[in-house]
N, C-alpha and C. Protein backbone atom coordinates (compact mmCIF):
# COMPACT_ATOMS: atom_id res chain seq x y z
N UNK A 1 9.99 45.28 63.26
CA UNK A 1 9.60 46.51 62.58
C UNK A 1 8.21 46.35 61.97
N UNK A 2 7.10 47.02 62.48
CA UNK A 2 6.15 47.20 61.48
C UNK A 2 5.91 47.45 60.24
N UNK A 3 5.24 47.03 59.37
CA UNK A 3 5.32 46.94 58.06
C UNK A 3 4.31 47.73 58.11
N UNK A 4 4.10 48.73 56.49
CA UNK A 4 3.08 49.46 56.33
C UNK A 4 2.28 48.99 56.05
N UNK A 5 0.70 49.25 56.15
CA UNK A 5 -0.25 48.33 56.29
C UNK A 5 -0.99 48.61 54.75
N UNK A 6 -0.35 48.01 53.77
CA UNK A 6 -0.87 47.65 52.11
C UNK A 6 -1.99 46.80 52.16
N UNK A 7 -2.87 46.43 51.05
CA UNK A 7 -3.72 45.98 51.24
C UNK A 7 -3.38 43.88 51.13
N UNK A 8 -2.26 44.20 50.66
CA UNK A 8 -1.18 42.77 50.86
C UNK A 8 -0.80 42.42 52.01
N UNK A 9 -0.42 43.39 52.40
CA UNK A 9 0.11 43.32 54.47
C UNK A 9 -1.00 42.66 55.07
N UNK A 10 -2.35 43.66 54.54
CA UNK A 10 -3.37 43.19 55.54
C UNK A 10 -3.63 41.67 55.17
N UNK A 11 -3.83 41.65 53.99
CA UNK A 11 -4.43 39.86 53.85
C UNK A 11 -3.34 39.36 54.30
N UNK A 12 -1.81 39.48 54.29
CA UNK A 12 -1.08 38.61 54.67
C UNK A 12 -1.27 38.36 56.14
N UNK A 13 -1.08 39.18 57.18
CA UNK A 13 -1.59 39.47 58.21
C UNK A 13 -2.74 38.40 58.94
N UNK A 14 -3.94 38.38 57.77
CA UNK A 14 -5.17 37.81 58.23
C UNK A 14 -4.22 36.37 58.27
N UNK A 15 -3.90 35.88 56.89
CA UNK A 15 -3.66 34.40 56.98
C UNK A 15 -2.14 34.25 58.07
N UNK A 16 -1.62 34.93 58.35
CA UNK A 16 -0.74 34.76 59.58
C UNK A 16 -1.01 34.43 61.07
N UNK A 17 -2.60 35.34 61.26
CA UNK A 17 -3.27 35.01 62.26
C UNK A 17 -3.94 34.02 62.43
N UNK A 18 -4.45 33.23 61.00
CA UNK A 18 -5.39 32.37 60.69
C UNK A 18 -4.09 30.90 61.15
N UNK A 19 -3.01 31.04 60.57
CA UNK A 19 -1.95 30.20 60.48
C UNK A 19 -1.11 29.54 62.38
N UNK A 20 -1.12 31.26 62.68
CA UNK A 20 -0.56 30.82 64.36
C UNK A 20 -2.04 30.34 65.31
N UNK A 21 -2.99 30.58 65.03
CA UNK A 21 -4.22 30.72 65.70
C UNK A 21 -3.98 28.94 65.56
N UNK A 22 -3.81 28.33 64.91
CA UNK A 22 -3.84 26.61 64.84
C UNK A 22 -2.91 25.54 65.24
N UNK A 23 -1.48 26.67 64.93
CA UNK A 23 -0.28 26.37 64.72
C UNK A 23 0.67 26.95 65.56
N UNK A 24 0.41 27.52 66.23
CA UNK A 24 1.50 28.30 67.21
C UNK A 24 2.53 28.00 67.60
N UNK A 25 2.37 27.04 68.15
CA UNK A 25 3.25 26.15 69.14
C UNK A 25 3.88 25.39 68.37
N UNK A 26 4.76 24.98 68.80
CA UNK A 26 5.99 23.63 68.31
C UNK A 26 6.26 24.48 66.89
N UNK A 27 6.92 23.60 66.03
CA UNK A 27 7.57 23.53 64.65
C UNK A 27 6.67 23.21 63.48
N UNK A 28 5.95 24.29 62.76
CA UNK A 28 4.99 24.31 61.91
C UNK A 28 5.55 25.04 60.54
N UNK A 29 5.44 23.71 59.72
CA UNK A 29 5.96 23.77 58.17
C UNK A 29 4.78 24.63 57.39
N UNK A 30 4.87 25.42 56.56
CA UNK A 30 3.91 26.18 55.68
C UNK A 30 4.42 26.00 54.22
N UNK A 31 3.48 25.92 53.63
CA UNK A 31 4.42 25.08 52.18
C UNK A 31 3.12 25.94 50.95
N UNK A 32 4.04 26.74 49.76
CA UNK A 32 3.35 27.55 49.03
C UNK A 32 3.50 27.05 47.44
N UNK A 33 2.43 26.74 47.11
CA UNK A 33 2.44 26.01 45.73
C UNK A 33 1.80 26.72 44.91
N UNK A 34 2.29 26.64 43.70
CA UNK A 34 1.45 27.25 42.51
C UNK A 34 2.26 26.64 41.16
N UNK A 35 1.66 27.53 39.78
CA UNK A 35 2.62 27.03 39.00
C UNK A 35 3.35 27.87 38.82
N UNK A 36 4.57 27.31 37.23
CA UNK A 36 5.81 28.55 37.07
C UNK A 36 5.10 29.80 37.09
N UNK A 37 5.97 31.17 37.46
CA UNK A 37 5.81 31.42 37.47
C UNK A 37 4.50 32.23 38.08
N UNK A 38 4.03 31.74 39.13
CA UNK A 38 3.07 32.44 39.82
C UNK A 38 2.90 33.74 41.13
N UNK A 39 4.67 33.50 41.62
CA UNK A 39 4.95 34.41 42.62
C UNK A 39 5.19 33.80 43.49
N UNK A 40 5.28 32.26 44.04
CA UNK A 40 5.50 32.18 44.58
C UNK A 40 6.43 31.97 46.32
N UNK A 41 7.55 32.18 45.24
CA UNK A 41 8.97 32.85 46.46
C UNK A 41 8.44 34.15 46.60
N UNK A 42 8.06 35.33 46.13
CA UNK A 42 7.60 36.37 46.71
C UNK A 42 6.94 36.63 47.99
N UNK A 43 5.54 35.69 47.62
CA UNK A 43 4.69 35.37 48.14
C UNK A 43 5.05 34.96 49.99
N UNK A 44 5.69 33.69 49.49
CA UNK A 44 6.41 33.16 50.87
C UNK A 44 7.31 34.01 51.66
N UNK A 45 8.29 35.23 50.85
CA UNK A 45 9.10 36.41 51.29
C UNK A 45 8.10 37.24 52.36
N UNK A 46 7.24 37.42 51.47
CA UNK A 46 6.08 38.37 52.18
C UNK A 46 5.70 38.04 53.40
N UNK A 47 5.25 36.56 53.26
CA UNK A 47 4.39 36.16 54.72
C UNK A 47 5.71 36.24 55.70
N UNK A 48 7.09 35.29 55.48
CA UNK A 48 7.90 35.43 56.48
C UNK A 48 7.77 37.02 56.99
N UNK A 49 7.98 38.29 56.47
CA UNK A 49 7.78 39.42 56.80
C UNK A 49 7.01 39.71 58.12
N UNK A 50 5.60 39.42 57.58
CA UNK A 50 4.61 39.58 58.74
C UNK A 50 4.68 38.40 59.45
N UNK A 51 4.77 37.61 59.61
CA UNK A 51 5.77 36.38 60.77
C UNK A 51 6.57 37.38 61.80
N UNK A 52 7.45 38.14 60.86
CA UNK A 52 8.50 38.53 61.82
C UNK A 52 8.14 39.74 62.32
N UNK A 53 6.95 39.98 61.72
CA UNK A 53 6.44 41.73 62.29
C UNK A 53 6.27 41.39 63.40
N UNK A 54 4.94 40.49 63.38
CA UNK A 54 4.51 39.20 65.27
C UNK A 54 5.76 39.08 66.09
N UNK A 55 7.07 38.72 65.28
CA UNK A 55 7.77 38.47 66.50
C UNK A 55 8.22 36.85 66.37
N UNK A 56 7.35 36.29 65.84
CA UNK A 56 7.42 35.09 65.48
C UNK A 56 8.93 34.53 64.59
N UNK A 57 9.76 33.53 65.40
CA UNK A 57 10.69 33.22 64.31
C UNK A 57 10.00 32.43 62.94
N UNK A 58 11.27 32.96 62.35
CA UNK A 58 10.33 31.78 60.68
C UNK A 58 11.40 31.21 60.24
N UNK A 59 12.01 30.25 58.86
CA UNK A 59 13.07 30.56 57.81
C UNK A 59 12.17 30.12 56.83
N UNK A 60 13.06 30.49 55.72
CA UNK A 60 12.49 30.89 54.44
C UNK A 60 13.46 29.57 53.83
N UNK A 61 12.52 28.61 52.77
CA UNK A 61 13.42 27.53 52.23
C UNK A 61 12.23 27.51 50.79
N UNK A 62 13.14 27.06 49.67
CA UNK A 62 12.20 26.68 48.26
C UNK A 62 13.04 25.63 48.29
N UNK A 63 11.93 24.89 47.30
CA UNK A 63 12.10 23.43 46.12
C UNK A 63 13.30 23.65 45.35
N UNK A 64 13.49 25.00 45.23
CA UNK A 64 14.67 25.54 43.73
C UNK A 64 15.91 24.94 44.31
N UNK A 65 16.18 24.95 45.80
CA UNK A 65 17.21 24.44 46.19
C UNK A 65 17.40 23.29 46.83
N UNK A 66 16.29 22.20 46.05
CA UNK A 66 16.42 20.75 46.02
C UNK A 66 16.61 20.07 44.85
N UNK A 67 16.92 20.45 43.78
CA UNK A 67 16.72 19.81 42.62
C UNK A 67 17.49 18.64 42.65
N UNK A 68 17.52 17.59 42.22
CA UNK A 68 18.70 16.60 41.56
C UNK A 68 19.40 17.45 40.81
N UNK A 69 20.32 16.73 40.40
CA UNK A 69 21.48 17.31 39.23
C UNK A 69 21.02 17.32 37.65
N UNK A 70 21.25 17.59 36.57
CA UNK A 70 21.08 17.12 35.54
C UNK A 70 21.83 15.23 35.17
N UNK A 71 22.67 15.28 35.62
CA UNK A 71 23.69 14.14 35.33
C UNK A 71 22.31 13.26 36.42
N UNK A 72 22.09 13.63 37.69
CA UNK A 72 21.21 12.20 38.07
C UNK A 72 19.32 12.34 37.34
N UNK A 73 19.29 13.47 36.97
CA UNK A 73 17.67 13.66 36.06
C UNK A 73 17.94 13.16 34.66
N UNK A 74 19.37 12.70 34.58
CA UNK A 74 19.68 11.85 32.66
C UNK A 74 19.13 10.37 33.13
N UNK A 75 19.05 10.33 34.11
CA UNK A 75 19.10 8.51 34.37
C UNK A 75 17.91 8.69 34.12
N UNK A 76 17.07 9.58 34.32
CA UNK A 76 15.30 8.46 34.12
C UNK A 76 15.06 9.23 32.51
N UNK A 77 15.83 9.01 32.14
CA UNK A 77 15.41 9.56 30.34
C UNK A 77 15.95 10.79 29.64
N UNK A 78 15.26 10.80 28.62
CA UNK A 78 14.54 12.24 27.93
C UNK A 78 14.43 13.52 28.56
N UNK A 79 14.86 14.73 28.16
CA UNK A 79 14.63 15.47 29.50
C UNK A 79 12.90 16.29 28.61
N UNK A 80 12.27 15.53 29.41
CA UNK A 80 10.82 16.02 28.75
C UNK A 80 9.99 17.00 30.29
N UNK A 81 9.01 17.05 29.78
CA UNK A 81 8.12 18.06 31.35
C UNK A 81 7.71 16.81 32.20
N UNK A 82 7.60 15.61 31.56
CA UNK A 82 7.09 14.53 32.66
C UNK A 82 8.40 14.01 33.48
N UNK A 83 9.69 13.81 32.77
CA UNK A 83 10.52 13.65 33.46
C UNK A 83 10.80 14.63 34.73
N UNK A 84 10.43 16.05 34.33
CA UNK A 84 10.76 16.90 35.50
C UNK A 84 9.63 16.97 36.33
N UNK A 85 8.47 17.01 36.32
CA UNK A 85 7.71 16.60 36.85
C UNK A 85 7.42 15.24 37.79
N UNK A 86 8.47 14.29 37.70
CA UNK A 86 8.37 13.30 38.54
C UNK A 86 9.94 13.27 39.19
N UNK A 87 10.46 13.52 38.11
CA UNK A 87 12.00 13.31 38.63
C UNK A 87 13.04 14.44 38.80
N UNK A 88 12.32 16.23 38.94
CA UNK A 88 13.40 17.00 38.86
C UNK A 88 13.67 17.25 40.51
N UNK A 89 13.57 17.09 41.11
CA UNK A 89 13.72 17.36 42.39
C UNK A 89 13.89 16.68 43.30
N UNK A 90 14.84 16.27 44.44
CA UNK A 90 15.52 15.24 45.64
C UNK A 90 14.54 15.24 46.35
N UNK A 91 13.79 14.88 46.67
CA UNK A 91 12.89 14.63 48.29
C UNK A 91 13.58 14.22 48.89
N UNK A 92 14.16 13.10 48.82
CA UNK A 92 14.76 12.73 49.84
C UNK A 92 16.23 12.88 50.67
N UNK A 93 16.53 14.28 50.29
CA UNK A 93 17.26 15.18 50.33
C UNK A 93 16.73 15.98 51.39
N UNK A 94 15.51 16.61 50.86
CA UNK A 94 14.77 17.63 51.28
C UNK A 94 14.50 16.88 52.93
N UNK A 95 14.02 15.86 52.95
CA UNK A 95 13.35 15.14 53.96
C UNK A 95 14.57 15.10 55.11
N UNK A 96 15.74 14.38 54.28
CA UNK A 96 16.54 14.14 55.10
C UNK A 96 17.55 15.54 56.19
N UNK A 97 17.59 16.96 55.40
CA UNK A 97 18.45 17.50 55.79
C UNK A 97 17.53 18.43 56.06
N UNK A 98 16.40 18.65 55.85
CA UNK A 98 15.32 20.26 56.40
C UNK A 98 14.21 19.65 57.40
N UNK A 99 13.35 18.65 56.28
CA UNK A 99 12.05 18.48 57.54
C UNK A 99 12.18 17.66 58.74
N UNK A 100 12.92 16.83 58.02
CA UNK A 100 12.83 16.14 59.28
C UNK A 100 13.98 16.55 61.16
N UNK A 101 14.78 17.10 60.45
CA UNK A 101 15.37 17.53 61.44
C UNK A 101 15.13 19.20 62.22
N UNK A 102 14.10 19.73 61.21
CA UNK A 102 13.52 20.69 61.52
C UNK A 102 12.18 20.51 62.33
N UNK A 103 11.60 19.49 62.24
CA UNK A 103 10.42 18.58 63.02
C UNK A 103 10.78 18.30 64.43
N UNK A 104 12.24 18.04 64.47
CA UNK A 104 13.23 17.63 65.99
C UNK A 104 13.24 18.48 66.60
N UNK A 105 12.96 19.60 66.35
CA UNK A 105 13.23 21.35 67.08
C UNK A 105 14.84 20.95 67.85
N UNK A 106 14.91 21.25 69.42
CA UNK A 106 15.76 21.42 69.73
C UNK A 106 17.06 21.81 69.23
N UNK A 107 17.96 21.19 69.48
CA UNK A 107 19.67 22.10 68.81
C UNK A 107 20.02 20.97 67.95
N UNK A 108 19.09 20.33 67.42
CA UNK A 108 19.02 19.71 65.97
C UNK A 108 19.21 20.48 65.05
N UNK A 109 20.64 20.62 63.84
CA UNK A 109 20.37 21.16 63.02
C UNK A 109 19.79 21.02 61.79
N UNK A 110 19.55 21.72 60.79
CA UNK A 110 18.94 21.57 59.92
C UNK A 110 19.33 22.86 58.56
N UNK A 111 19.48 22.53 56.93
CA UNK A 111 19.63 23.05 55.84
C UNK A 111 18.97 23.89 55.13
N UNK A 112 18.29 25.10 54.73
CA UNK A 112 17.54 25.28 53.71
C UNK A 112 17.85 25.32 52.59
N UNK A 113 18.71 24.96 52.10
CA UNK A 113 19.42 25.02 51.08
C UNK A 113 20.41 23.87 50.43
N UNK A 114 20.37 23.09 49.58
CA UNK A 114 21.59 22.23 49.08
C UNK A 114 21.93 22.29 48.01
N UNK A 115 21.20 22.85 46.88
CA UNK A 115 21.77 22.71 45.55
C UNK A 115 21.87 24.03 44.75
N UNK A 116 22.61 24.25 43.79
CA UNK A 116 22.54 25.49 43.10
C UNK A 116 22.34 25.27 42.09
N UNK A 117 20.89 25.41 41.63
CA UNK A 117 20.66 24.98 40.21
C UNK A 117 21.28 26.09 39.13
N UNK A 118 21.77 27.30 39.15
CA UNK A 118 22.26 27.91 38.10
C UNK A 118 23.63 27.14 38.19
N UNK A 119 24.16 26.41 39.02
CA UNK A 119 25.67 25.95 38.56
C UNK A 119 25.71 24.45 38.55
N UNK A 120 24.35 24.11 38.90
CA UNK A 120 24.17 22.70 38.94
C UNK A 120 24.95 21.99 39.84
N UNK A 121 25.63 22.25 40.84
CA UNK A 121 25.60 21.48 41.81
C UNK A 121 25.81 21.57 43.41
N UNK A 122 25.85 20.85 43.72
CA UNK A 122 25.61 20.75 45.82
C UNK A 122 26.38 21.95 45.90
N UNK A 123 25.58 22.41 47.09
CA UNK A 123 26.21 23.40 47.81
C UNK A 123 26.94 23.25 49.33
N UNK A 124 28.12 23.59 49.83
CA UNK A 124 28.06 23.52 50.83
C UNK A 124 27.02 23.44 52.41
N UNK A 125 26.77 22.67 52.97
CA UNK A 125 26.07 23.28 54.07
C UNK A 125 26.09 24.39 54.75
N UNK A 126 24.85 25.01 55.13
CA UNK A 126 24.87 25.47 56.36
C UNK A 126 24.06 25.38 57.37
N UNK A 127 24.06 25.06 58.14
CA UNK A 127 23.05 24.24 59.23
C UNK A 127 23.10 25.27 60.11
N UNK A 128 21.34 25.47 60.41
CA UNK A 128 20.73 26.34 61.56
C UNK A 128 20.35 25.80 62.61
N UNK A 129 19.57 26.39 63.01
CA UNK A 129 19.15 25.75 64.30
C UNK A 129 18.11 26.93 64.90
N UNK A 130 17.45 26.75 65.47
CA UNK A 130 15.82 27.44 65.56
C UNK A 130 15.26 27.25 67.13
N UNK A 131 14.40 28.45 67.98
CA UNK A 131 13.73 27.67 68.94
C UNK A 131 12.96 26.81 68.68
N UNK A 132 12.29 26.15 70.01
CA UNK A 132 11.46 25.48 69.95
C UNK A 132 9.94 25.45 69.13
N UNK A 133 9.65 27.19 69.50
CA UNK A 133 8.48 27.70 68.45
C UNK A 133 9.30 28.11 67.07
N UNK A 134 8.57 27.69 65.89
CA UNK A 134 9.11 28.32 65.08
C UNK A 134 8.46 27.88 63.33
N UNK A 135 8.45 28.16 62.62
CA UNK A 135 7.70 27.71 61.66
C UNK A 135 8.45 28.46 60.36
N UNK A 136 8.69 27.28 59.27
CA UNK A 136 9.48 27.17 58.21
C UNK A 136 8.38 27.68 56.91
N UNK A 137 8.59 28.34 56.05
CA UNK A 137 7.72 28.50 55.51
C UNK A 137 8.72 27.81 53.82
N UNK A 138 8.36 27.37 52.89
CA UNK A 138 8.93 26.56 51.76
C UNK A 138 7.98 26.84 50.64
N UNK A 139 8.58 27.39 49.85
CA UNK A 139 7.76 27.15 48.31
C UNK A 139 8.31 26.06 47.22
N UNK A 140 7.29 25.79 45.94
CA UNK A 140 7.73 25.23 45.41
C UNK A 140 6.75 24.79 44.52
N UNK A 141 7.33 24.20 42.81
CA UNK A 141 6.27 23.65 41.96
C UNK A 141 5.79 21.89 43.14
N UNK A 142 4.72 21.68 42.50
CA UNK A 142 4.29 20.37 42.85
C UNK A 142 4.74 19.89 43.98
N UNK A 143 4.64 21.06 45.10
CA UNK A 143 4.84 20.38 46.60
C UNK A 143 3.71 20.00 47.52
N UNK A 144 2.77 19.88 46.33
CA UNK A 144 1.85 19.04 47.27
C UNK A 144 1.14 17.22 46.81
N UNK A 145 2.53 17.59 45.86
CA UNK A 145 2.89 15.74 45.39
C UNK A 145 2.77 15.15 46.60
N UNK A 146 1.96 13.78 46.29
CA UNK A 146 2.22 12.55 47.39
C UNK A 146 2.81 11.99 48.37
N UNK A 147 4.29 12.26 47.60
CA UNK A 147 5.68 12.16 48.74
C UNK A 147 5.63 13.17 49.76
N UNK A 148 4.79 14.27 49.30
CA UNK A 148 5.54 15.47 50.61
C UNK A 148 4.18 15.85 51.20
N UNK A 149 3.22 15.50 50.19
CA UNK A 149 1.35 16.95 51.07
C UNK A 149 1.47 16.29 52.63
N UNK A 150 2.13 15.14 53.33
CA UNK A 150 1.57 15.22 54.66
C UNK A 150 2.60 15.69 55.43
N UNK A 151 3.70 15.88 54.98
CA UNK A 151 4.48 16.94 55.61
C UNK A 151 4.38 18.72 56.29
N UNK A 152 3.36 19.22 55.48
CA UNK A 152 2.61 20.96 56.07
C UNK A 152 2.02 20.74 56.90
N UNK A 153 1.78 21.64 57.79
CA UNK A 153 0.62 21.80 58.76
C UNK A 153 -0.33 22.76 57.95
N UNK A 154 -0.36 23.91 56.87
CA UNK A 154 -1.29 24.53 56.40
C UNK A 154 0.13 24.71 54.90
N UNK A 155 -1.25 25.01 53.84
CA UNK A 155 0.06 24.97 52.40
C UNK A 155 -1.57 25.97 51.58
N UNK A 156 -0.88 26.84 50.85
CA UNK A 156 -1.53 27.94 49.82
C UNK A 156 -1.22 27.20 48.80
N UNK A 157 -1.99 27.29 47.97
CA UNK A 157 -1.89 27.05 46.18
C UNK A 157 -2.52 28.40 45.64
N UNK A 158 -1.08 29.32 44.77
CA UNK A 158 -1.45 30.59 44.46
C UNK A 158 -2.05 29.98 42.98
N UNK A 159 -3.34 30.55 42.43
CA UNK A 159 -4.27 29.72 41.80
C UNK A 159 -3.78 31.14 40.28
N UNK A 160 -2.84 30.41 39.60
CA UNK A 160 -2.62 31.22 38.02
C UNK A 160 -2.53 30.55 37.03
N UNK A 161 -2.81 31.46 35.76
CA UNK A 161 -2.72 30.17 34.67
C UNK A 161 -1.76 29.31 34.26
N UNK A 162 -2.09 27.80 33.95
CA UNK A 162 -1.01 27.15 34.19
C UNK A 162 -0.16 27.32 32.34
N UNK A 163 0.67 27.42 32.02
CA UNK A 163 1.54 27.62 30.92
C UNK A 163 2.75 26.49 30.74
N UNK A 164 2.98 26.15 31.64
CA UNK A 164 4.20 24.80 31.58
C UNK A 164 3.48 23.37 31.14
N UNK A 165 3.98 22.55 30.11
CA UNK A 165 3.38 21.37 30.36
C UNK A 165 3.44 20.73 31.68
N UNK A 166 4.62 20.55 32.55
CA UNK A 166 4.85 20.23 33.64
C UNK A 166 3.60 20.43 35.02
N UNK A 167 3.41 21.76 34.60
CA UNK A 167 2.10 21.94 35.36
C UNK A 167 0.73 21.28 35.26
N UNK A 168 0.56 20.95 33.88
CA UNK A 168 -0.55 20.45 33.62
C UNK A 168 -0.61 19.26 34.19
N UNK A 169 0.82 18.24 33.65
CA UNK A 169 0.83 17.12 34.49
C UNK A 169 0.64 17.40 36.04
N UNK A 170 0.78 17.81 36.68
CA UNK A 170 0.89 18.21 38.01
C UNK A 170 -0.81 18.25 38.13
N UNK A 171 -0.90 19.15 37.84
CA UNK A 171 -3.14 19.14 37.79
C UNK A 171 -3.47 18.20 37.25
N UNK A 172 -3.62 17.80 36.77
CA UNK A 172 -4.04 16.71 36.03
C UNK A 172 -3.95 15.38 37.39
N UNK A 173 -2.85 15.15 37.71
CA UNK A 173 -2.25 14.03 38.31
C UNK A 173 -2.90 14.64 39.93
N UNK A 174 -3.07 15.33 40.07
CA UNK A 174 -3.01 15.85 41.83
C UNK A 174 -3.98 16.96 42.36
N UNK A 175 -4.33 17.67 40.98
CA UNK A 175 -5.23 18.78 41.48
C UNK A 175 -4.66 19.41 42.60
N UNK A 176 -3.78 19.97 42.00
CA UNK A 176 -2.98 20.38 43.77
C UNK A 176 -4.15 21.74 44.69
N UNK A 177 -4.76 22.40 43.44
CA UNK A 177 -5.85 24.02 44.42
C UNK A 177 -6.89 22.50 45.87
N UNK A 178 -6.83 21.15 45.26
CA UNK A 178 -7.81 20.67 45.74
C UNK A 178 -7.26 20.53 47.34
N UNK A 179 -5.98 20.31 47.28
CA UNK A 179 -5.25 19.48 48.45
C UNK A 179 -4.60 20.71 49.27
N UNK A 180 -4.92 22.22 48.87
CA UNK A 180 -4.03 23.18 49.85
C UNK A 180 -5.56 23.68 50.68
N UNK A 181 -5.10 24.32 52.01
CA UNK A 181 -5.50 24.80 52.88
C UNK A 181 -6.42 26.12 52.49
N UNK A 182 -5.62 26.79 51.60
CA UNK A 182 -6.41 27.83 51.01
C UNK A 182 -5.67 27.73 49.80
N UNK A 183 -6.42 28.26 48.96
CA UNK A 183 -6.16 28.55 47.22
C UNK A 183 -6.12 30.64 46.94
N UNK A 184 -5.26 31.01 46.88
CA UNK A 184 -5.42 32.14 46.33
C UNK A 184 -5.02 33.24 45.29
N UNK A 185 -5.79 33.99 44.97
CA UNK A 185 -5.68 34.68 43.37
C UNK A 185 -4.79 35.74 43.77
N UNK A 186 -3.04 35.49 43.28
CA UNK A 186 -2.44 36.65 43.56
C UNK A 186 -1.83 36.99 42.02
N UNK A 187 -2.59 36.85 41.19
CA UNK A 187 -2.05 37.66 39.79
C UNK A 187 -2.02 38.78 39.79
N UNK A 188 -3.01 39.61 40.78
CA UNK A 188 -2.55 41.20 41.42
C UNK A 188 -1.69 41.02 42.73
N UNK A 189 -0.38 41.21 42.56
CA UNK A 189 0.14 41.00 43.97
C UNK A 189 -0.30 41.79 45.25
N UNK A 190 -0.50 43.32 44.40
CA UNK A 190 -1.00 43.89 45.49
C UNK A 190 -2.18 44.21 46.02
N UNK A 191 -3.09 42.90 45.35
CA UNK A 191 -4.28 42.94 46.04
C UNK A 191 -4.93 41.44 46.19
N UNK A 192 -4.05 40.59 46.85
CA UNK A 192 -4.42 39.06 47.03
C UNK A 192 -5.49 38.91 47.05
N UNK A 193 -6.79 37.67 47.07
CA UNK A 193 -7.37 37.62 47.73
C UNK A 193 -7.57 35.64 47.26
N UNK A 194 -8.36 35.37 48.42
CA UNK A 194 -8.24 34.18 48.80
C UNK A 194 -10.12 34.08 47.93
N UNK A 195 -9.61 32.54 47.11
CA UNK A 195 -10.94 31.84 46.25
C UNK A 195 -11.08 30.60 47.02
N UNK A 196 -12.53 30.56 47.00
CA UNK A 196 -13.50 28.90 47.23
C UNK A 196 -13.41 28.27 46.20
N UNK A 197 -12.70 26.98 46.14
CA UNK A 197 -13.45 26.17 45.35
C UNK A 197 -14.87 25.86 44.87
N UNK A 198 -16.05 26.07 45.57
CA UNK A 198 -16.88 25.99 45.41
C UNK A 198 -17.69 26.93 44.42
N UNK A 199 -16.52 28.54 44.34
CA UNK A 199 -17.39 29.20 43.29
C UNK A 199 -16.22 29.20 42.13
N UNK A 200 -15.16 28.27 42.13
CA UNK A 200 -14.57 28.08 40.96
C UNK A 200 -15.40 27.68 39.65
């Protein structure tokens, strides 16, 4: 179904074209970072949209549904912003049950989903399975931490003010606007537009 052409559609649009134009082929991860609160599950909602306007398969996966538990985020302490900042979230969770078996294409399955952080814990599976073309799009705080930035083929950092201590650590530690593909100003949702570092 065509989407009406907003001035959001269109930029989304551009970076969709900008995104398959590199990425087309095979199994291409897109990974959307910002801080709390910046839009970013929206954001990622949106682009899957115009993904699927193309025709293009996508799925839609966040960080929100990787967290550790509280009971395993007590083991490394205090529950402070640095603890969650290093320790609120499974990677190796994430790794084990989405990317990497989402990387396998074929009738490999694969999770977007494992945890329910409003009830705090695991969720049942449900395992998909995808063609060969196809591209996952994932949001999330600090997903372009160490453990995961070489996992994307292209990753946005929606560039808003940061308000969480957690975030700060996160900039501070990673500069994440430095390490995404594009950086962009969507504090007007409905009028994105994509910033240079260079005239930051």
């Amino acid at each position: 179904m065509e989407l009406v052409a907003t001035p959001r559609v269109r930029f989304l649009r551009e970076l969709a074209q900008e995104i398959l134009h590199n990425n087309g082929r095979g199994r291409t991860i897109i990974a959307i970072d910002g801080p709390l609160r910046s839009g970013k599950s929206e954001f990622g909602d949106d682009l899957a949209s115009v993904f699927r306007e193309r025709g293009h398969p996508v799925f839609r996966a966040s960080l929100e549904f990787f967290h550790r538990t509280r009971a395993e985020q007590n083991a490394f302490g205090a529950d402070t912003p640095e603890r969650y900042y290093r320790y609120g979230f499974d990677y190796s969770v994430l790794r084990r049950v989405l990317l990497e078996p989402f990387r396998l294409a074929g009738s490999t399955g694969f999770v977007t989903a494992a945890f329910d952080p409003s009830r705090d814990m695991r969720i049942e599976p449900k395992w998909l399975t995808g063609p060969p073309d196809a591209t996952l799009i994932i949001d999330g705080r600090f997903i372009n931490r160490p453990e995961l930035r070489a996992q994307w083929n292209w990753s946005a950092y929606l560039d808003a003010p940061v308000t969480d201590a957690a975030d700060a650590l996160y900039d501070r530690d990673d500069d994440p606007a430095s390490l995404a593909t594009a950086v962009i100003d969507d504090t007007e949702p409905s009028r994105p537009r994509r910033v240079f570092l260079d005239a930051c």
